[in-house]
N, C-alpha and C. Protein backbone atom coordinates (compact mmCIF):
# COMPACT_ATOMS: atom_id res chain seq x y z
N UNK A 1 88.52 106.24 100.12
CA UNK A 1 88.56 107.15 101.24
C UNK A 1 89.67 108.16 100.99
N UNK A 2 89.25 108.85 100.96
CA UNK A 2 90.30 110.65 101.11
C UNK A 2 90.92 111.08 102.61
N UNK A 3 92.04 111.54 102.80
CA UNK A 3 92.25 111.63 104.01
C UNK A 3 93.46 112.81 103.86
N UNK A 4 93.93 113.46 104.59
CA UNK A 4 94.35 114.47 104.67
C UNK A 4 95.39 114.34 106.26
N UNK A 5 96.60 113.95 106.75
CA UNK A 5 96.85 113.78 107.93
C UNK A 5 97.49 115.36 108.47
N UNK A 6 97.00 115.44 109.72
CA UNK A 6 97.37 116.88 110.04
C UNK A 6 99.30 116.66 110.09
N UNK A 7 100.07 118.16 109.71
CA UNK A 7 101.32 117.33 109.94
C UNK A 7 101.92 117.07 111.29
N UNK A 8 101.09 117.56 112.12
CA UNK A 8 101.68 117.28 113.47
C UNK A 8 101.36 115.89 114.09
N UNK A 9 100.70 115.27 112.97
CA UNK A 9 100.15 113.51 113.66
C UNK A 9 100.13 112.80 112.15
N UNK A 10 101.05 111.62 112.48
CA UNK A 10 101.29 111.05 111.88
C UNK A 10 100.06 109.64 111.46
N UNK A 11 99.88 109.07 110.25
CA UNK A 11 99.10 108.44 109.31
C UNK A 11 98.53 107.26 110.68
N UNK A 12 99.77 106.81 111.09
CA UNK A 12 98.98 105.87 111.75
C UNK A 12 98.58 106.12 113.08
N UNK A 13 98.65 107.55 113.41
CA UNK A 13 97.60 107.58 114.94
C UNK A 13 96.27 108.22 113.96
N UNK A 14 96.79 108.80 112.66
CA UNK A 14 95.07 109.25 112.24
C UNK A 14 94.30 107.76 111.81
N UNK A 15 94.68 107.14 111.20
CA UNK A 15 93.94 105.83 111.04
C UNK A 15 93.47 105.26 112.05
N UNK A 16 94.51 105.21 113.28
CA UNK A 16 94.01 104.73 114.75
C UNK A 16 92.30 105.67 114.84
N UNK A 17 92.79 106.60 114.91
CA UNK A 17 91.87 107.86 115.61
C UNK A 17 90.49 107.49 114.45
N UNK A 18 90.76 107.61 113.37
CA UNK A 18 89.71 107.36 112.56
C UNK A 18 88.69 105.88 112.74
N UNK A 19 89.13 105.06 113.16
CA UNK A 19 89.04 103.98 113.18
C UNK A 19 88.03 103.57 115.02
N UNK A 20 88.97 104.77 115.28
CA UNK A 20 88.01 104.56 117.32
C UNK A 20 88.55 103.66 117.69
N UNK A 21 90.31 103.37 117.58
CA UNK A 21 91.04 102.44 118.05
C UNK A 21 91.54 103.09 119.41
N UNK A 22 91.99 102.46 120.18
CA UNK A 22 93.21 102.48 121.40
C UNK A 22 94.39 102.07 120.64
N UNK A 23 95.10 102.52 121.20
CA UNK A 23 96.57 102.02 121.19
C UNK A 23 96.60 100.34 121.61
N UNK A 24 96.54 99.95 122.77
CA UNK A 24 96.40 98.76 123.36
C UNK A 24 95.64 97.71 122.07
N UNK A 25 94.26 98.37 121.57
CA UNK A 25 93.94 97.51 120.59
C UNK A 25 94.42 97.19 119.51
N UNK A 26 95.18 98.58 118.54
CA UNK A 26 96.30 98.55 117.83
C UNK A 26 97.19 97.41 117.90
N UNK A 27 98.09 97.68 118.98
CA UNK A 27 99.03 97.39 119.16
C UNK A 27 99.19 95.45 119.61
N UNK A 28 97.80 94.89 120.46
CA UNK A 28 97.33 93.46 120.10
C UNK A 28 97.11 92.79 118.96
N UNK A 29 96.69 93.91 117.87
CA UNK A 29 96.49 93.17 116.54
C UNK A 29 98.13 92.96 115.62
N UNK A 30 98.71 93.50 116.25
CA UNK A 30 99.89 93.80 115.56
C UNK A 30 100.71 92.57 116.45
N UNK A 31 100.58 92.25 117.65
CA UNK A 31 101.65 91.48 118.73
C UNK A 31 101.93 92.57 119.32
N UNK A 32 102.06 93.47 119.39
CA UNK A 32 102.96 93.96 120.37
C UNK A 32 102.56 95.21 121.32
N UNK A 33 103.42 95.36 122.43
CA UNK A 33 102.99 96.20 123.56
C UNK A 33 102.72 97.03 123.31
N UNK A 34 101.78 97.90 124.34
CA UNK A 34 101.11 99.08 123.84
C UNK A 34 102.55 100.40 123.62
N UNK A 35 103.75 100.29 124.46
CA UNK A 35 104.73 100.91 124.08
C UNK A 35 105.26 100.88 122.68
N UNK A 36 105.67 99.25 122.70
CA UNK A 36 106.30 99.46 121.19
C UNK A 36 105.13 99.95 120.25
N UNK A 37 103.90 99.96 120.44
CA UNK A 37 102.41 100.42 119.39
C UNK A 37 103.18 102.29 119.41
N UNK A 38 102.92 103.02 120.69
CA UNK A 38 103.10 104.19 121.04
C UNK A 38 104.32 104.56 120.23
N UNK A 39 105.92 104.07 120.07
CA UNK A 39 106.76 104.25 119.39
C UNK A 39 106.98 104.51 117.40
N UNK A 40 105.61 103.50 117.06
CA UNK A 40 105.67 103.06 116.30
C UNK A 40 104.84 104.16 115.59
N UNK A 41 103.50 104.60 116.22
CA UNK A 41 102.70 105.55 115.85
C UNK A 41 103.80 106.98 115.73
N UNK A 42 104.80 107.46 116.43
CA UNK A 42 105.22 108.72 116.60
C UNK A 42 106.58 108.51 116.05
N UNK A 43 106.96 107.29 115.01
CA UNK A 43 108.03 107.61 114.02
C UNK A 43 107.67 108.53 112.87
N UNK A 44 108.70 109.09 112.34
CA UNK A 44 108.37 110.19 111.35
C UNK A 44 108.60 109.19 109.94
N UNK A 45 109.12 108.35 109.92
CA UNK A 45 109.70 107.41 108.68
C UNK A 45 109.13 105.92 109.13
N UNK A 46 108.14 105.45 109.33
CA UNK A 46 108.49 103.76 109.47
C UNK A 46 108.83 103.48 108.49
N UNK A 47 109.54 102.14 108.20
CA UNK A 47 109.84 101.13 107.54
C UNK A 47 108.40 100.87 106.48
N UNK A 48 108.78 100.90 105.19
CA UNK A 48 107.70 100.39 104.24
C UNK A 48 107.01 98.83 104.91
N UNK A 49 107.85 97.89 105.25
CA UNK A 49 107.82 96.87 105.68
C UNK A 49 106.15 96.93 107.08
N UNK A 50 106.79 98.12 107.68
CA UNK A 50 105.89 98.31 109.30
C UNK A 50 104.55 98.82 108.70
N UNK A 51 104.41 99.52 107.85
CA UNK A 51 103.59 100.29 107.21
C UNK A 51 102.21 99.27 106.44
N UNK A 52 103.00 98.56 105.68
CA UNK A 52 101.85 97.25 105.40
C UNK A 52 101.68 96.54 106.06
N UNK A 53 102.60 96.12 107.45
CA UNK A 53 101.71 94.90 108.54
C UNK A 53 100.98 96.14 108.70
N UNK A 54 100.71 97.22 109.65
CA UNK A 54 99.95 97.88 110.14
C UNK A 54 98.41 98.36 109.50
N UNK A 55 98.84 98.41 107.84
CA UNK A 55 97.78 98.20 106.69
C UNK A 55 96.73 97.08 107.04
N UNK A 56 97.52 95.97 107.37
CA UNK A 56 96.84 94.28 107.06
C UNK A 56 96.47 94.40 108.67
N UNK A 57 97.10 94.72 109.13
CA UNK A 57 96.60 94.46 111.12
C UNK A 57 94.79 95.39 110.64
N UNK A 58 95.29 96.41 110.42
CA UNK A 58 93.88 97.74 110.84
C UNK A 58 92.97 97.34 109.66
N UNK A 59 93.10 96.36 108.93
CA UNK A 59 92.03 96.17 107.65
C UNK A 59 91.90 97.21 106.84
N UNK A 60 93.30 97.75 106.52
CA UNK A 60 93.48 98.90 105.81
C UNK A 60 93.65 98.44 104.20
N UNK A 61 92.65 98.28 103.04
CA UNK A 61 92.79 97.44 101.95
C UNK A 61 93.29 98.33 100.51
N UNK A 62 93.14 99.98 101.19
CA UNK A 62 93.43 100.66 100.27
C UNK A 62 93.91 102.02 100.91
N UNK A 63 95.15 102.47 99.90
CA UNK A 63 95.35 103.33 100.76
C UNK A 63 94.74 104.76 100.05
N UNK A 64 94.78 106.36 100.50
CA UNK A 64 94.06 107.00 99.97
C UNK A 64 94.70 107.54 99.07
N UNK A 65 93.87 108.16 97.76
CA UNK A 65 94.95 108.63 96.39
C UNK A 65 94.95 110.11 96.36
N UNK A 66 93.59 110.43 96.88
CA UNK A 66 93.56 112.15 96.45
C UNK A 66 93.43 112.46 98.48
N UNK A 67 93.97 113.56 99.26
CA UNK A 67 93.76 114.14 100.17
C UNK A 67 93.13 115.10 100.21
N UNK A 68 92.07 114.99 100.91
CA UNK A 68 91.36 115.98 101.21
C UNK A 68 90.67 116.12 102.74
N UNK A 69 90.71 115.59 103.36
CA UNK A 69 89.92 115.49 104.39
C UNK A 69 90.40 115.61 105.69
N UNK A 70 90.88 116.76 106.59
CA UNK A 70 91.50 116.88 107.92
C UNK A 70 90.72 115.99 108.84
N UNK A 71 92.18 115.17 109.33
CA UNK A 71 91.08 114.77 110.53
C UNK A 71 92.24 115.21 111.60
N UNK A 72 91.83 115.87 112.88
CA UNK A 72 92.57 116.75 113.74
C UNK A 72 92.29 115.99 115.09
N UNK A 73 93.06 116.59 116.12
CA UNK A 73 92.87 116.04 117.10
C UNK A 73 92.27 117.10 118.31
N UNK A 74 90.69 116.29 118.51
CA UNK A 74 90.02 117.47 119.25
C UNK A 74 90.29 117.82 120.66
N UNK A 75 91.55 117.43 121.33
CA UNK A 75 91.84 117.99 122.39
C UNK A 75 92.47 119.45 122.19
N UNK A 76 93.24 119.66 120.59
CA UNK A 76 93.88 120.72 120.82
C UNK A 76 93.50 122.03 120.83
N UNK A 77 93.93 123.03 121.31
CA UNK A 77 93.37 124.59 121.45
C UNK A 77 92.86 124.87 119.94
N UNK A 78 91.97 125.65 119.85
CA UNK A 78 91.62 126.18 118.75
C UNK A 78 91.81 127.54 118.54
């Protein structure tokens, strides 16, 4: 999979978003509240550490090598 994250949204709300997750669902597979999920999505740096539970939580088995593919968020103005 190719993926391209817009830079104003970070990898793991596009994986969320890609995926047709909630936060709440996210954030159950992981343990934790949908806040600490919300915090976690809108760090600019997680922890390598946060990055592979969140891999292994979302059944994320590979990550992508070449980018190409915007995925945006369709509430915003065009």
């Amino acid at each position: 999979m190719d993926l391209l994250f817009d830079k104003q949204y970070s990898p793991a709300w596009a994986w969320r978003k890609y995926l047709q997750l909630t936060q709440e669902e996210c954030a159950k597979k992981l343990d934790l509240t949908q806040q600490a999920y919300s915090q976690l999505e809108s760090s600019k740096q997680p922890r390598k550490a946060t990055v592979l539970k969140l891999a292994i939580a979302l059944s994320i088995h590979e990550m992508p090598t070449k980018l190409t593919c915007i995925i945006k968020n369709p509430l915003r103005s065009r």
